[in-house]
Protein backbone atom coordinates (compact mmCIF):
# COMPACT_ATOMS: atom_id res chain seq x y z
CA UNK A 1 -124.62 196.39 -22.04
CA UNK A 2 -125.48 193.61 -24.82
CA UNK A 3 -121.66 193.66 -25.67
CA UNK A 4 -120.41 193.16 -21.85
CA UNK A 5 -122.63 190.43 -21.47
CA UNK A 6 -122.20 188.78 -25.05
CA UNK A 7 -118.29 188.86 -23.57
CA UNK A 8 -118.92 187.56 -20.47
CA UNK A 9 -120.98 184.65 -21.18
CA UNK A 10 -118.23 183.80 -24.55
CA UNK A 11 -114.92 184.37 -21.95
CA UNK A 12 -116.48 182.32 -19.23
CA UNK A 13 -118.82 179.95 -20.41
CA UNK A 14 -121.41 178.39 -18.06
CA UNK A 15 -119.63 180.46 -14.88
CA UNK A 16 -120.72 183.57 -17.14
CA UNK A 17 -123.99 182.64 -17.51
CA UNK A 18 -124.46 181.33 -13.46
CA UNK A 19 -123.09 184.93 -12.71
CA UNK A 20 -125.04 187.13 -14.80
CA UNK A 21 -128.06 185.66 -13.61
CA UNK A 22 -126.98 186.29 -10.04
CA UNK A 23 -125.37 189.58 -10.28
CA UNK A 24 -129.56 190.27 -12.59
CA UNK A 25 -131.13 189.62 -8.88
CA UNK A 26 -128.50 192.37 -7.32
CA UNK A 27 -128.81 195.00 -10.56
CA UNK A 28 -132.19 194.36 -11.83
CA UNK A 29 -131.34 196.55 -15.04
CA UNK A 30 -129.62 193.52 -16.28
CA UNK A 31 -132.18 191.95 -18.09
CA UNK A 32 -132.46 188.39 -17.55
CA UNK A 33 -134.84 188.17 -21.09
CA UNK A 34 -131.67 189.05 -22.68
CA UNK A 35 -129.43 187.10 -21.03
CA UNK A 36 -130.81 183.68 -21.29
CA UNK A 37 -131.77 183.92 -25.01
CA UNK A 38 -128.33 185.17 -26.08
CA UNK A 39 -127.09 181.64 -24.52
CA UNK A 40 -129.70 179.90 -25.97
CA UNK A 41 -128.32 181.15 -29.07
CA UNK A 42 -125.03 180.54 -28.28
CA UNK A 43 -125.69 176.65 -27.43
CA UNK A 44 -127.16 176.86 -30.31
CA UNK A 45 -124.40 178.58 -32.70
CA UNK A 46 -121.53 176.91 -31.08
CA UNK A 47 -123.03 173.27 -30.04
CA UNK A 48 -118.74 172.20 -29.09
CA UNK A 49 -118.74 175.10 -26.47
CA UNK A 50 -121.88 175.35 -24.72
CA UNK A 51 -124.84 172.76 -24.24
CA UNK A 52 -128.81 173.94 -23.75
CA UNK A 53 -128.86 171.89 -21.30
CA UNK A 54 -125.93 173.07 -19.19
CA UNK A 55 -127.17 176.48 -19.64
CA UNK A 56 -130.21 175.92 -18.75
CA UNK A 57 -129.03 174.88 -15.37
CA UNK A 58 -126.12 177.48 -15.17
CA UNK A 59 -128.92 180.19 -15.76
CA UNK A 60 -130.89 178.08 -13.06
CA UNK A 61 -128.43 177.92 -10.78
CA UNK A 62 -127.72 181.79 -10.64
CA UNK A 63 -131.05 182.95 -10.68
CA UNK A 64 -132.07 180.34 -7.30
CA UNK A 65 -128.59 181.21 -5.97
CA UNK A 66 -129.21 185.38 -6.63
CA UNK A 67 -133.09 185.44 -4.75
CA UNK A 68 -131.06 184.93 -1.47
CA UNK A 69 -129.73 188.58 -1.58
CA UNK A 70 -132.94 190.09 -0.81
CA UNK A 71 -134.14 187.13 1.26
CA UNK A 72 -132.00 187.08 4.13
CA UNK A 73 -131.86 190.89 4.65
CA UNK A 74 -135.99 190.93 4.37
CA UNK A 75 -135.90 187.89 7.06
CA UNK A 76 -133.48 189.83 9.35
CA UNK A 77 -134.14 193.41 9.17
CA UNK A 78 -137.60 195.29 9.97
CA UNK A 79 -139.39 196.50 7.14
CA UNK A 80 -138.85 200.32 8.39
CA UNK A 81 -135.21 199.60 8.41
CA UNK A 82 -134.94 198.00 4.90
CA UNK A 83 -137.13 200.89 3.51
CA UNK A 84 -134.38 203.24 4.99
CA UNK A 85 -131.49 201.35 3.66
CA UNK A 86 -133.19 201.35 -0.05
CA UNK A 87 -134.00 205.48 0.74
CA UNK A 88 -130.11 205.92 1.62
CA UNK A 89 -128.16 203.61 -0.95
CA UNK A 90 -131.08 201.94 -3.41
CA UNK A 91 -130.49 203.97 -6.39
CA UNK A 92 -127.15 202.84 -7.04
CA UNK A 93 -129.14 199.14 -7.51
CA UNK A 94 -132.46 201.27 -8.99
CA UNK A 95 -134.58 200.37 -6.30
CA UNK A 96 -136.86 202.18 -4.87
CA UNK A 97 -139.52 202.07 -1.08
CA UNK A 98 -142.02 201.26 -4.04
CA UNK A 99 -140.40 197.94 -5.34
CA UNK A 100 -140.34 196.81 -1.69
CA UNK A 101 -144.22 197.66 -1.06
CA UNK A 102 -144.98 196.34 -3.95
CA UNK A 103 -143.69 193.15 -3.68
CA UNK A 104 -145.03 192.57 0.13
CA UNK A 105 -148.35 193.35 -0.80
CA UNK A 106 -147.77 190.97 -4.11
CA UNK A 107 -146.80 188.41 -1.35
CA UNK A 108 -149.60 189.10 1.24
CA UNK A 109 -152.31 188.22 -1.28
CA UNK A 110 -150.97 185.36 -2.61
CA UNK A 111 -149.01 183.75 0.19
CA UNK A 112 -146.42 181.56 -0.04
CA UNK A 113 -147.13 180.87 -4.32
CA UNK A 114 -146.48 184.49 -4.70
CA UNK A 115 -142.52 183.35 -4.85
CA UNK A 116 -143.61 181.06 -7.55
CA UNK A 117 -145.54 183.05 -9.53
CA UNK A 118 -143.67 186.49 -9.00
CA UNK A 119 -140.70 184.71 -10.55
CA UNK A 120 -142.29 184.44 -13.46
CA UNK A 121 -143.31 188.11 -13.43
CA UNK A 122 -140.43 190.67 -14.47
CA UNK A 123 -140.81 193.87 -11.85
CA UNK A 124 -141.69 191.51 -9.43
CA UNK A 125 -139.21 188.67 -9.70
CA UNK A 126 -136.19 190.14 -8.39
CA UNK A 127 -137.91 191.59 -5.23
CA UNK A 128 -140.19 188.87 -4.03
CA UNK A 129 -137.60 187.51 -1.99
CA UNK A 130 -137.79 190.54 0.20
CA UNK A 131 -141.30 189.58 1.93
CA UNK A 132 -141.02 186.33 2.01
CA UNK A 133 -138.03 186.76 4.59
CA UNK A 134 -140.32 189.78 5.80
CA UNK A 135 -142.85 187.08 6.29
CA UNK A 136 -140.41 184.52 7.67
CA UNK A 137 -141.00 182.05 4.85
CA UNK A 138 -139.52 178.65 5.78
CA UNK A 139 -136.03 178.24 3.78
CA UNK A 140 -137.11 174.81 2.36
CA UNK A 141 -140.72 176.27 0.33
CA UNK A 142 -138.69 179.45 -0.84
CA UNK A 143 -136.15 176.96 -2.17
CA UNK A 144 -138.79 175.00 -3.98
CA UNK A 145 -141.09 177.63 -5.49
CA UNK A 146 -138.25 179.79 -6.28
CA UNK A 147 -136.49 176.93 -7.91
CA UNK A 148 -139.61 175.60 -9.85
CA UNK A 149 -140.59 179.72 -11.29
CA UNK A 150 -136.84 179.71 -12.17
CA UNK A 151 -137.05 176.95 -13.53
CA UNK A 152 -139.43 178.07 -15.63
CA UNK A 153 -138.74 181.66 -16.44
CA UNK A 154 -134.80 180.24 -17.45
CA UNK A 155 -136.07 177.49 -19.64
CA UNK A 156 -138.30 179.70 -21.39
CA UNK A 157 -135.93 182.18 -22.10
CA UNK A 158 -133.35 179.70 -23.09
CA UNK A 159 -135.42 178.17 -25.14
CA UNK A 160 -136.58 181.07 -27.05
CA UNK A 161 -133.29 182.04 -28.10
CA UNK A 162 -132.24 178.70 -29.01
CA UNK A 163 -135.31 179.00 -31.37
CA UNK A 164 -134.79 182.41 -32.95
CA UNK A 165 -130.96 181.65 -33.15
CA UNK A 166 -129.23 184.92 -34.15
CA UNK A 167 -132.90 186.81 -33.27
CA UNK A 168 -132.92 186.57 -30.01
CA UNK A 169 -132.60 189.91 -29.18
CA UNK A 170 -136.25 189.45 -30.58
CA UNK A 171 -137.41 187.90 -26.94
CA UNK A 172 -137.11 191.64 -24.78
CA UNK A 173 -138.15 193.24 -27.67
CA UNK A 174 -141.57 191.53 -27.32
CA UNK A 175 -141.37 190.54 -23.54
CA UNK A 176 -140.76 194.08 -22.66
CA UNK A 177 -144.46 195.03 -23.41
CA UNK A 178 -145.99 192.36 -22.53
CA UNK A 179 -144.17 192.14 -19.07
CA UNK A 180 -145.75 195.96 -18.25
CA UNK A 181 -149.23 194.70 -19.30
CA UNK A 182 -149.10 191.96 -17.12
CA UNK A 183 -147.28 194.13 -14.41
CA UNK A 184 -150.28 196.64 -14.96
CA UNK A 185 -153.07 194.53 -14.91
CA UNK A 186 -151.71 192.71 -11.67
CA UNK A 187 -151.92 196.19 -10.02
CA UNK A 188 -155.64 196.65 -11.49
CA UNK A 189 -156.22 193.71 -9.75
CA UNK A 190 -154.71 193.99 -6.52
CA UNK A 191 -156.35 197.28 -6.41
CA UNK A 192 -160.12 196.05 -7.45
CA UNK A 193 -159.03 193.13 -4.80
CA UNK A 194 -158.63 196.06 -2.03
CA UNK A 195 -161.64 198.07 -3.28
CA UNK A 196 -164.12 195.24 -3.00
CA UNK A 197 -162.38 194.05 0.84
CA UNK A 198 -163.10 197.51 1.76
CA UNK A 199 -166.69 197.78 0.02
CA UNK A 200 -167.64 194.38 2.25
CA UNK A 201 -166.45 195.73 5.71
CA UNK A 202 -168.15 198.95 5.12
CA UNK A 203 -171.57 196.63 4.27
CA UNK A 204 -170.45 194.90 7.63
């Protein structure tokens, strides 16, 4: 995979780097903490070709332009009826009735900043789109807070591979693990979250 998208983003520039980070939203197994920093490194190892700051915003640009795959059909179709659809045909994307669960109930604690936050938060990133069109979240706040956690998320990225230069392969290696302990503890709270709800209406 590394090689298709070292080609892609050296054949096709800034377009490479806007599409990668769309097609990441569709095909989550395309890392977006590799594609970024290889960028950043390229800005970095060929300053004529590509600038940080162009792909920064082409990385931008597809990520904002990619969360509207799962928006629209979460905004349009019932939740029983997108939970089929991923039963029938989500393995060929790798996702599963449990991404989709997990992200609404990501989004019914923390309302409409979930979409900020949760695009900071690899597992959750890619999905969050789906209840906040579940939710009917207005277009104009999912543009913002899913521009502004891009925003983020891409700059970091870029960033660190601009730094690390040919180590950027470096940035999943160590985001990997950290992005399941976050991922984890999350869950540990969400669940301590429900626990104590349920502790207080039993009390009631």
């Amino acid at each position: 995979m590394l090689e298709w998208i070292i080609s892609i983003v050296n054949s096709l520039g800034y377009c490479g780097i806007a599409l990668l980070m769309f097609i990441e939203n569709l095909f989550p197994p395309i890392p977006s903490e590799l594609i970024m920093p290889l960028a950043g490194f390229t800005a970095r190892a060929t300053p004529d070709k590509l600038n940080i700051f162009g792909v920064f915003f082409a990385g931008l640009l597809g990520s904002v332009a990619g969360s509207f795959i799962w928006y629209y059909p979460g905004k349009f179709l019932s939740e029983r009826r997108l939970i089929t659809l991923v039963d029938q045909y989500g393995h060929w994307l790798t996702i599963s009735r449990q991404d989709i669960t997990k992200g609404k109930q990501w989004f019914d604690k923390q309302g409409n900043k979930a979409v900020l936050i949760g695009r900071l938060v690899p597992g959750i990133r890619t999905l969050i789109s789906v209840p906040a069109g579940m939710n009917n979240m207005h277009l104009l706040p999912f543009l913002f807070y899913t521009t502004l956690g891009s925003a983020a998320w891409v700059g970091l990225l870029t960033y660190l591979g601009y730094v690390l230069g040919s180590h950027y392969e470096l940035v999943e290696k160590y985001i990997a693990p950290v992005s399941k302990i976050v991922l984890a503890s999350l869950v540990l709270i969400f669940v301590g979250w429900l626990l104590n709800r349920q502790r207080k209406r039993t009390d009631i």
